[in-house]
PDB file of N, CA and C in Angstrom:
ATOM      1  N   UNK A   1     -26.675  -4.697 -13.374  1.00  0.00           N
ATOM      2  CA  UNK A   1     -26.066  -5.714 -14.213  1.00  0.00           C
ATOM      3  C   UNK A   1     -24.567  -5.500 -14.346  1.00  0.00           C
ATOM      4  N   UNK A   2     -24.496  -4.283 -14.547  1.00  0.00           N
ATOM      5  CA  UNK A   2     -22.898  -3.817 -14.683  1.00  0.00           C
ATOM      6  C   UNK A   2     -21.992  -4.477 -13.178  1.00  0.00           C
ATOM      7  N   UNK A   3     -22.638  -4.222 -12.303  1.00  0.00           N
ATOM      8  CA  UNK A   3     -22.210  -4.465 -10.741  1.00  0.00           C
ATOM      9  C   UNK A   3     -21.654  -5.556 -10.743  1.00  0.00           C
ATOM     10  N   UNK A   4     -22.687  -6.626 -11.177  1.00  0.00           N
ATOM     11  CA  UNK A   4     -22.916  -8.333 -11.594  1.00  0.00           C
ATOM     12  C   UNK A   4     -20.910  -8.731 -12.341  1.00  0.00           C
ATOM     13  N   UNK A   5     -21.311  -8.174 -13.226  1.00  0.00           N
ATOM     14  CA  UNK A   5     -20.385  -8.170 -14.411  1.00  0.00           C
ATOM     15  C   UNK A   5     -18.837  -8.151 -13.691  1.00  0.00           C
ATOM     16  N   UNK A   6     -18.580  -6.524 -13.012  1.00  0.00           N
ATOM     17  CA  UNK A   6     -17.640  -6.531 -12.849  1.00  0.00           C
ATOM     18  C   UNK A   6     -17.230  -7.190 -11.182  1.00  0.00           C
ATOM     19  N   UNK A   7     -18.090  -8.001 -10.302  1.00  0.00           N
ATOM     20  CA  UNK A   7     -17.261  -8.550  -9.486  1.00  0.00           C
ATOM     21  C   UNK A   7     -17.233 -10.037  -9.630  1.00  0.00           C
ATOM     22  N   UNK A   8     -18.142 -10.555 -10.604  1.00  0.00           N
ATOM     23  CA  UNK A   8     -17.592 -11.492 -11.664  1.00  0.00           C
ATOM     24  C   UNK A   8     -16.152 -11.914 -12.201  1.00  0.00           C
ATOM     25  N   UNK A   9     -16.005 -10.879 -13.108  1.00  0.00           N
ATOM     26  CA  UNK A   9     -14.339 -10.441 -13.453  1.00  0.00           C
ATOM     27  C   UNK A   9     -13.414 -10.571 -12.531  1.00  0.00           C
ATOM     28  N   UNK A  10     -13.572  -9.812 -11.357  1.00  0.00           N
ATOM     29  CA  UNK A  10     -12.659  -9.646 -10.151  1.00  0.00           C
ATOM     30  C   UNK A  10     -12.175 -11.085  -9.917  1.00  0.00           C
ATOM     31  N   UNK A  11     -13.773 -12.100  -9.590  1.00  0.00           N
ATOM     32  CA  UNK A  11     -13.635 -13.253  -8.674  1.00  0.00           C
ATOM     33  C   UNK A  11     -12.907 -14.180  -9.973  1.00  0.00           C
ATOM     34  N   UNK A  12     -13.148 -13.857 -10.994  1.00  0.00           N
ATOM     35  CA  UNK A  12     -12.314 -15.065 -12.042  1.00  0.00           C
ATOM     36  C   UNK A  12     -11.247 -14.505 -12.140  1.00  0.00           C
ATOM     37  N   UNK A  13     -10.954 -13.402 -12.250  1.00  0.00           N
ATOM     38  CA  UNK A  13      -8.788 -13.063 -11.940  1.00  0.00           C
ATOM     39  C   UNK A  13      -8.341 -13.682 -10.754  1.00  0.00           C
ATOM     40  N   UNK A  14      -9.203 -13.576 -10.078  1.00  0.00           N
ATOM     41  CA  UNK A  14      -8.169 -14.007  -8.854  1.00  0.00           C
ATOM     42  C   UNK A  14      -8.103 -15.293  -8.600  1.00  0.00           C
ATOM     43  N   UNK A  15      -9.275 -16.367  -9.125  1.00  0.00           N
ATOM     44  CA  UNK A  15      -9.035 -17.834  -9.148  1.00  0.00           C
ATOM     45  C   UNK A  15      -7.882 -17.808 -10.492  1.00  0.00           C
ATOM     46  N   UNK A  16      -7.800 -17.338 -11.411  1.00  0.00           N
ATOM     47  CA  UNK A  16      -6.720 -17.305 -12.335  1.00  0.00           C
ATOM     48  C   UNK A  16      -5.383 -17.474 -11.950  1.00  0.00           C
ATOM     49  N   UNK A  17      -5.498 -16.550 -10.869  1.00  0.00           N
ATOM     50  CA  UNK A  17      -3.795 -16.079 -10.716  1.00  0.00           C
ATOM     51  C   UNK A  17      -3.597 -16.895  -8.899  1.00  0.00           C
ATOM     52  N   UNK A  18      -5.251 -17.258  -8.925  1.00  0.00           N
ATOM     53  CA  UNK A  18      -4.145 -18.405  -8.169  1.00  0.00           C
ATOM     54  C   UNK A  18      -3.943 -19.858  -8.338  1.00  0.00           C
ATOM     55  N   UNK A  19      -4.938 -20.411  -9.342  1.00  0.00           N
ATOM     56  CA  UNK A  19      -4.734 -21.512  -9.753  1.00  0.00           C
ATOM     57  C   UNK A  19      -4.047 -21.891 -11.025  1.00  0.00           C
ATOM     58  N   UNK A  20      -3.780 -20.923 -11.529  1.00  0.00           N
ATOM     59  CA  UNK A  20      -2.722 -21.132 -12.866  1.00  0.00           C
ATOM     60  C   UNK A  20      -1.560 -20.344 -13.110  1.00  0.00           C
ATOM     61  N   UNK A  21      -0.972 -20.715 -11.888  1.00  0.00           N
ATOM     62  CA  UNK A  21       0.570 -20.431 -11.788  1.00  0.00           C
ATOM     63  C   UNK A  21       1.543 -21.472 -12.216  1.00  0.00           C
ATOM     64  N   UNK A  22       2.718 -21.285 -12.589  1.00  0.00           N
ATOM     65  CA  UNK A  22       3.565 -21.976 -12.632  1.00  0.00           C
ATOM     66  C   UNK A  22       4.992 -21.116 -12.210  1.00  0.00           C
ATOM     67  N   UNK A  23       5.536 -22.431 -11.709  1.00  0.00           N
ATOM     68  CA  UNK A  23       7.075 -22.008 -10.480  1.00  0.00           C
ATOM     69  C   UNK A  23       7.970 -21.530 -11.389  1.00  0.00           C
ATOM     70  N   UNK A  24       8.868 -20.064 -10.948  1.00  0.00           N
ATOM     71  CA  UNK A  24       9.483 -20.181 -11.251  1.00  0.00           C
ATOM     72  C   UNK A  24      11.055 -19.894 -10.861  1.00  0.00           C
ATOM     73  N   UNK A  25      12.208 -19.763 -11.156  1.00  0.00           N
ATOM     74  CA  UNK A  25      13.254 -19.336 -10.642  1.00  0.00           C
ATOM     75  C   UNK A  25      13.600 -18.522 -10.282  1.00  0.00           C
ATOM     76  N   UNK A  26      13.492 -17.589  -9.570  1.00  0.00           N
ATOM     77  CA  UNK A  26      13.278 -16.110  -9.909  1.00  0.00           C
ATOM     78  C   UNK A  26      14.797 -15.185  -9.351  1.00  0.00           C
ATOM     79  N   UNK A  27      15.863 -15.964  -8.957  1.00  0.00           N
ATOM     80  CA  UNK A  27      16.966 -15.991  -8.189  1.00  0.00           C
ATOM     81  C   UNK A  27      17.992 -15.729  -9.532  1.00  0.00           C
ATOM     82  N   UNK A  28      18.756 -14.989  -9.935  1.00  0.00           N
ATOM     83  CA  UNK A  28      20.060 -14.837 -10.621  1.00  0.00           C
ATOM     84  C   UNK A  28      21.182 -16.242 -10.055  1.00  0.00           C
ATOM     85  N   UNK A  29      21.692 -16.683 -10.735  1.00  0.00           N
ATOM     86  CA  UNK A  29      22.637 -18.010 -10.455  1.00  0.00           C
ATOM     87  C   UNK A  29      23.782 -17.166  -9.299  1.00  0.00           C
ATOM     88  N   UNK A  30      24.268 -15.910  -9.674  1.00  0.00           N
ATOM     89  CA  UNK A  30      25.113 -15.700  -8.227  1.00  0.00           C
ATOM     90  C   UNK A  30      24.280 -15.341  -7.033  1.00  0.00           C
ATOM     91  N   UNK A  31      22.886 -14.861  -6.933  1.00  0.00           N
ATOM     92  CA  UNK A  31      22.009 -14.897  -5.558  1.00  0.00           C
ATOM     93  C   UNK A  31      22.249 -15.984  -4.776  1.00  0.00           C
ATOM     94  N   UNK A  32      21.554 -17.068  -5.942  1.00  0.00           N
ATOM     95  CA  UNK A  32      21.636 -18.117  -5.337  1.00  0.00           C
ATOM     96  C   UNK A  32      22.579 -18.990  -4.852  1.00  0.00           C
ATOM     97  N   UNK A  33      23.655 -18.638  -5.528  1.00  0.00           N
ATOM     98  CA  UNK A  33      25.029 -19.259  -4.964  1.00  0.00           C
ATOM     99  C   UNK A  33      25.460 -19.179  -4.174  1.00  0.00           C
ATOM    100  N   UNK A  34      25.312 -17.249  -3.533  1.00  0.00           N
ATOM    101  CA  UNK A  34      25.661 -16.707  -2.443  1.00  0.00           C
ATOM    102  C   UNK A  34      24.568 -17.344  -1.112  1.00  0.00           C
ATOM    103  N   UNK A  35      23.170 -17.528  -1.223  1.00  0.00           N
ATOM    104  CA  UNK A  35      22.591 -18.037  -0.265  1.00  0.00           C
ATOM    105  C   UNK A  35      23.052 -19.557   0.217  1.00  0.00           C
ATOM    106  N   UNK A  36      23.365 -20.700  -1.388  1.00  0.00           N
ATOM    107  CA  UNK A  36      24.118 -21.831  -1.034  1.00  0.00           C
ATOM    108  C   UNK A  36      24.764 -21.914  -0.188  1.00  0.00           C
ATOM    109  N   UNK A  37      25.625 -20.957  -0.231  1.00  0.00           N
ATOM    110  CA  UNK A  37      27.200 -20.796   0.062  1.00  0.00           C
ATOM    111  C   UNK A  37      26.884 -20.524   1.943  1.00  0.00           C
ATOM    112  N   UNK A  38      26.047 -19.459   1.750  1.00  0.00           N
ATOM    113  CA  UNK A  38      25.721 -18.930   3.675  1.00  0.00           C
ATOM    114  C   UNK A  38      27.001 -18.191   4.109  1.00  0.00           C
ATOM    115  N   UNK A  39      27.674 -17.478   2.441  1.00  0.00           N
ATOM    116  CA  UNK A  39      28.434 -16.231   3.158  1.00  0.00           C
ATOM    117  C   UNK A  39      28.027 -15.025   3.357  1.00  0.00           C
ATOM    118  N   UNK A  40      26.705 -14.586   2.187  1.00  0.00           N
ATOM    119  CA  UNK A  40      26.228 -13.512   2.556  1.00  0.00           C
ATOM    120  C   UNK A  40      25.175 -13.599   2.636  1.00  0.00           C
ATOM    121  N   UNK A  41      24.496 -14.331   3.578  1.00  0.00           N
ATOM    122  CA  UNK A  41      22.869 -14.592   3.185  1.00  0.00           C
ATOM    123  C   UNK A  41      22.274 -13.402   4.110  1.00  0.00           C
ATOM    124  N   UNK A  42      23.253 -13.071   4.929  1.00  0.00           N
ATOM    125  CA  UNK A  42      22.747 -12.117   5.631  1.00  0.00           C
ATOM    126  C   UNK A  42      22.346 -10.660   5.112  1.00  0.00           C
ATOM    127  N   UNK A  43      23.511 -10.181   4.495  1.00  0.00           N
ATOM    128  CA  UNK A  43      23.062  -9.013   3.647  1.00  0.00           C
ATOM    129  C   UNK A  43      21.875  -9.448   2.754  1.00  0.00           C
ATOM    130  N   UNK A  44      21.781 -10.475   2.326  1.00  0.00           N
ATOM    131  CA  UNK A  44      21.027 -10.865   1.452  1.00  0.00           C
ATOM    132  C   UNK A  44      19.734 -10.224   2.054  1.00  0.00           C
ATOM    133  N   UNK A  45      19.305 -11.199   3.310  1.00  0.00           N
ATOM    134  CA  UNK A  45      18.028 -10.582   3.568  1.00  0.00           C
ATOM    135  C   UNK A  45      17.843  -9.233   4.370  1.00  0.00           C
ATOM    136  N   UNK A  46      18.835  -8.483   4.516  1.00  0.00           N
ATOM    137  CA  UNK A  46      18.934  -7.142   4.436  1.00  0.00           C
ATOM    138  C   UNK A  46      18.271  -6.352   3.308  1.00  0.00           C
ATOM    139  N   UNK A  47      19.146  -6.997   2.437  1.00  0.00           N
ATOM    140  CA  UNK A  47      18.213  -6.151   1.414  1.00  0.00           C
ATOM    141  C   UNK A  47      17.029  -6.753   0.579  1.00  0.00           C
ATOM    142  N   UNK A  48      16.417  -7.963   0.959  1.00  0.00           N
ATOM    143  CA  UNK A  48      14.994  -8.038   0.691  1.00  0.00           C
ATOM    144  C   UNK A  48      14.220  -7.302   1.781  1.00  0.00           C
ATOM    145  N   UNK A  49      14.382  -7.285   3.182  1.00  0.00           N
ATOM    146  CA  UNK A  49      13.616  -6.569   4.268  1.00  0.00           C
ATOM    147  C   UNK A  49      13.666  -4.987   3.603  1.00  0.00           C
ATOM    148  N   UNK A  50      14.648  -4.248   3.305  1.00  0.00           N
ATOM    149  CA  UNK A  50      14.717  -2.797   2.780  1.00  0.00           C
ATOM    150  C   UNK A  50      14.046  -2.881   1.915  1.00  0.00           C
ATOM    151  N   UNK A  51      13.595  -3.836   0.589  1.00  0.00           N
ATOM    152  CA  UNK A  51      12.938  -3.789  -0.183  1.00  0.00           C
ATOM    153  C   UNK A  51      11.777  -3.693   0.475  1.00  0.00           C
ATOM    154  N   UNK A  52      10.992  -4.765   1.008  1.00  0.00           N
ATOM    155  CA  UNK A  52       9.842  -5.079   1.710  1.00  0.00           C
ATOM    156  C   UNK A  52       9.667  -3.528   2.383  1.00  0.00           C
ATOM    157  N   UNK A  53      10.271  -2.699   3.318  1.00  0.00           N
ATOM    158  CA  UNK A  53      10.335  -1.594   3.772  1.00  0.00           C
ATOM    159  C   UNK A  53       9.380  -0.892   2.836  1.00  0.00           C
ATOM    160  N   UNK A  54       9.906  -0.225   1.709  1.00  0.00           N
ATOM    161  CA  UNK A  54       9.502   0.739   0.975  1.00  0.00           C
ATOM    162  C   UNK A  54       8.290   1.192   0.507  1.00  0.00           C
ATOM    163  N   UNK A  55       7.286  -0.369   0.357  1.00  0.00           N
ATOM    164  CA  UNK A  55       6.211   0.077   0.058  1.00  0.00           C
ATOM    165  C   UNK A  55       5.437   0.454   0.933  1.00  0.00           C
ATOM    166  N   UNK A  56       5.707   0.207   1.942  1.00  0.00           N
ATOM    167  CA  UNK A  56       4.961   0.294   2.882  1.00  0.00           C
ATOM    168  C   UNK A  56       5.199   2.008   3.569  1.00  0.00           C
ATOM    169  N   UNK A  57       6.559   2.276   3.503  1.00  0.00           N
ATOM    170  CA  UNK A  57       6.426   3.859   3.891  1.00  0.00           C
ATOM    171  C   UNK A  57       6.182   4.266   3.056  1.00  0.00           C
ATOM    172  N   UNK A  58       5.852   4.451   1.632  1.00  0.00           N
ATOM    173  CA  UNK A  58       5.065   5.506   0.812  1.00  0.00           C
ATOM    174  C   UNK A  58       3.467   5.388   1.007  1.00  0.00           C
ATOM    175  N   UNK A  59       2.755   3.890   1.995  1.00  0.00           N
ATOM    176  CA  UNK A  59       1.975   3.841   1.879  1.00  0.00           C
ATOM    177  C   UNK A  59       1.367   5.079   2.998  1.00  0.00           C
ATOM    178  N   UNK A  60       2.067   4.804   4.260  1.00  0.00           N
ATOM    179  CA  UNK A  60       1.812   5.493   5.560  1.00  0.00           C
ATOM    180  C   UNK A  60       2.039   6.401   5.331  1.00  0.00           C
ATOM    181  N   UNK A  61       3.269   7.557   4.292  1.00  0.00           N
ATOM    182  CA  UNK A  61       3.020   8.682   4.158  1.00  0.00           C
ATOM    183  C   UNK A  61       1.974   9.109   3.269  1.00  0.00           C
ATOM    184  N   UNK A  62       1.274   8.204   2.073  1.00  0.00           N
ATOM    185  CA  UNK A  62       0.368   8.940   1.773  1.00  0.00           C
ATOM    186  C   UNK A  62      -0.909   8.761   2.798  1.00  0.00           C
ATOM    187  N   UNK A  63      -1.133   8.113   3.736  1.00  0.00           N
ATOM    188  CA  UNK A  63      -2.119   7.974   4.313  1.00  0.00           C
ATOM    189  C   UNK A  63      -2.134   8.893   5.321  1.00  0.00           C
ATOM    190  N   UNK A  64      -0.617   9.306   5.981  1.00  0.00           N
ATOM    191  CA  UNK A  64      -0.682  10.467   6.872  1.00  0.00           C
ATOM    192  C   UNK A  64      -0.929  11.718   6.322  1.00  0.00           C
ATOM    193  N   UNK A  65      -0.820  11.735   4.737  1.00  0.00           N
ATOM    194  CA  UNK A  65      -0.466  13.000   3.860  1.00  0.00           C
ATOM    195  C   UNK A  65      -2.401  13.275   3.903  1.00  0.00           C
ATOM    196  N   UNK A  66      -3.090  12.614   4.034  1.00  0.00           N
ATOM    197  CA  UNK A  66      -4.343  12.540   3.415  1.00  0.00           C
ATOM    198  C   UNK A  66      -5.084  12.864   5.186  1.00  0.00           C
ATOM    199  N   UNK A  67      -4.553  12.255   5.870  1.00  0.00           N
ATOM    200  CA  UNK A  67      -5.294  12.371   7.649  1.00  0.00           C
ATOM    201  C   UNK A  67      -5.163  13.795   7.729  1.00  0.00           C
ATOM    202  N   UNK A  68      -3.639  14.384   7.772  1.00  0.00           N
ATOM    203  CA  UNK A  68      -4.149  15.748   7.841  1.00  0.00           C
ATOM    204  C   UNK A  68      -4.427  16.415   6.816  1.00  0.00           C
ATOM    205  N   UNK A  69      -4.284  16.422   6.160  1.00  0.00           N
ATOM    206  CA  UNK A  69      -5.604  17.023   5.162  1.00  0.00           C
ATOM    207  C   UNK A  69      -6.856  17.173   5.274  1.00  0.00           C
ATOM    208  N   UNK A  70      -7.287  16.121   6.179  1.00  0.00           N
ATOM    209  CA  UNK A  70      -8.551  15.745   6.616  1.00  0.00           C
ATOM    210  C   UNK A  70      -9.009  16.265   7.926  1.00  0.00           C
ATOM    211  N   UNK A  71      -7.589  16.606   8.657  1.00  0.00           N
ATOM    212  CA  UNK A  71      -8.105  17.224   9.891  1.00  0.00           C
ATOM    213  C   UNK A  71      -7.843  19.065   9.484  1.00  0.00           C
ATOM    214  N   UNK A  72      -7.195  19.353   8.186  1.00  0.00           N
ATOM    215  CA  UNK A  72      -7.123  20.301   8.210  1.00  0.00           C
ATOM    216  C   UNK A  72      -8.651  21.134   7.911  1.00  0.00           C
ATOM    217  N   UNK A  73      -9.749  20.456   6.904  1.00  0.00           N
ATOM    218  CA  UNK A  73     -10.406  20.589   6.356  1.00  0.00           C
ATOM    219  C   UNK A  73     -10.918  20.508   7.397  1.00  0.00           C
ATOM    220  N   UNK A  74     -11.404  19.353   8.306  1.00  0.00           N
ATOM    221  CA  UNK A  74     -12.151  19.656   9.477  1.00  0.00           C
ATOM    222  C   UNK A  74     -12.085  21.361  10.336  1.00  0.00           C
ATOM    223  N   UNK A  75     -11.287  21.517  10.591  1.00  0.00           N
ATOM    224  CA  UNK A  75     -11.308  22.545  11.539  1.00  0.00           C
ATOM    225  C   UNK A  75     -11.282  23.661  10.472  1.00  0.00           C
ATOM    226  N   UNK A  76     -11.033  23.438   9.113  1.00  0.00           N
ATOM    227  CA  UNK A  76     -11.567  25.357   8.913  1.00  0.00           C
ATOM    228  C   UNK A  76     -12.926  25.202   8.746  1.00  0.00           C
ATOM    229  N   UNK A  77     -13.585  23.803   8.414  1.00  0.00           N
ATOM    230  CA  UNK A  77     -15.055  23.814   8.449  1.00  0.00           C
ATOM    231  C   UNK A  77     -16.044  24.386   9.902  1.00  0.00           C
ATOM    232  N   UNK A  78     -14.945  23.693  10.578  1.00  0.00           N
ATOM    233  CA  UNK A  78     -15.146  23.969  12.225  1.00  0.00           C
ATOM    234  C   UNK A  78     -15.575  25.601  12.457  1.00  0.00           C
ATOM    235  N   UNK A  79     -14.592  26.169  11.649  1.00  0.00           N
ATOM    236  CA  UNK A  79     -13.922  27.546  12.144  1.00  0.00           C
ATOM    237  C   UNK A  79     -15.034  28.765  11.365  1.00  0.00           C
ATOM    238  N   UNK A  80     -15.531  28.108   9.996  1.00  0.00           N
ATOM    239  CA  UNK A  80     -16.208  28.618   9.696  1.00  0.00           C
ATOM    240  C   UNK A  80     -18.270  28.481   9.868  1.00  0.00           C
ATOM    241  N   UNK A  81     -18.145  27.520  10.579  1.00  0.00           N
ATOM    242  CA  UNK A  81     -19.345  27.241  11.494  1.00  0.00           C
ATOM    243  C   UNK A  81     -19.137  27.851  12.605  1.00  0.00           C
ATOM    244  N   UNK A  82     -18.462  28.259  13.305  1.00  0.00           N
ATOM    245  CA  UNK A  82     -18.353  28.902  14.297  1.00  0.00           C
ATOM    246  C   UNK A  82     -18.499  30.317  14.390  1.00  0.00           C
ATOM    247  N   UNK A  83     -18.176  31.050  12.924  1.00  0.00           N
ATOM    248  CA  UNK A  83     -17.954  32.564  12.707  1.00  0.00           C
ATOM    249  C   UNK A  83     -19.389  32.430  12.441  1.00  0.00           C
ATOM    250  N   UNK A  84     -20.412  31.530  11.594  1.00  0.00           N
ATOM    251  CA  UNK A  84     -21.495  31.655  10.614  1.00  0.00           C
ATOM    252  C   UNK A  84     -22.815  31.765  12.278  1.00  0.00           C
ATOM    253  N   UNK A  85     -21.965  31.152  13.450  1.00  0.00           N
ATOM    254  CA  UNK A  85     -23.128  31.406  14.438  1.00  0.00           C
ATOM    255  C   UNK A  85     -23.115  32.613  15.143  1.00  0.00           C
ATOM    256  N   UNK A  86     -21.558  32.864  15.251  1.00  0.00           N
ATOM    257  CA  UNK A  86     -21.327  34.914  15.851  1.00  0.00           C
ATOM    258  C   UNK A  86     -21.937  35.643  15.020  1.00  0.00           C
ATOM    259  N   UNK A  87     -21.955  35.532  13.995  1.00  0.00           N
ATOM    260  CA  UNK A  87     -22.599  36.368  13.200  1.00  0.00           C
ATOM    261  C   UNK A  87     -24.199  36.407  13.720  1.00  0.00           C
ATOM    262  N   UNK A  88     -24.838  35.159  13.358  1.00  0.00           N
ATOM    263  CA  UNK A  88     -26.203  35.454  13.909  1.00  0.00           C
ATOM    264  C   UNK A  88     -26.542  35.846  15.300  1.00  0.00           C
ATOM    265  N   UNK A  89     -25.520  35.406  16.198  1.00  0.00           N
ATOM    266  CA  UNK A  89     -26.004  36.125  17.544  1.00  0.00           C
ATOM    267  C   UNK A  89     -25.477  37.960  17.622  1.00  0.00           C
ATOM    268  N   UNK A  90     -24.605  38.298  16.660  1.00  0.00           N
ATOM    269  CA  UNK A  90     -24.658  39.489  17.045  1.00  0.00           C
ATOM    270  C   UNK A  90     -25.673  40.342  16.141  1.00  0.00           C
TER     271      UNK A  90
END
């Protein structure tokens, strides 16, 4: 029932937040002036792409941070299955 409950919840947030939005400005009056204008729109999206950047490399380093971890754990498991069978053959 609990299961029920909470992907219930899930599926009504997310019709929430996508059907009851409203627009908004989200630009500072000199952003936008500067994009008007098309003198610096370039830096501009320089630094939304650097933004966009960021989350994404903390994502890949924690995901690389966690792979080896995972291969580290593998091989001492490895290493110690391997000693646990010398042992019985000698």
């Amino acid at each position: 029932m609990r299961h029920k409950t909470f992907i219930l919840a899930i599926v009504l947030t997310i019709i929430v937040t996508l059907f009851v939005t409203t627009t908004a400005d989200a630009q500072c009056a000199m952003c936008k002036a500067a994009v008007e204008s098309g003198n610096e729109s370039s830096g501009l999206n320089k630094g939304i792409l650097y933004l966009l950047l960021a989350p994404y490399i903390i994502v890949m380093s924690m995901i690389f941070m966690w792979w080896r971890n995972k291969k580290r754990t593998d091989n001492e498991m490895q290493e110690h299955e391997l000693r646990d069978l010398l042992k019985d053959i000698e």
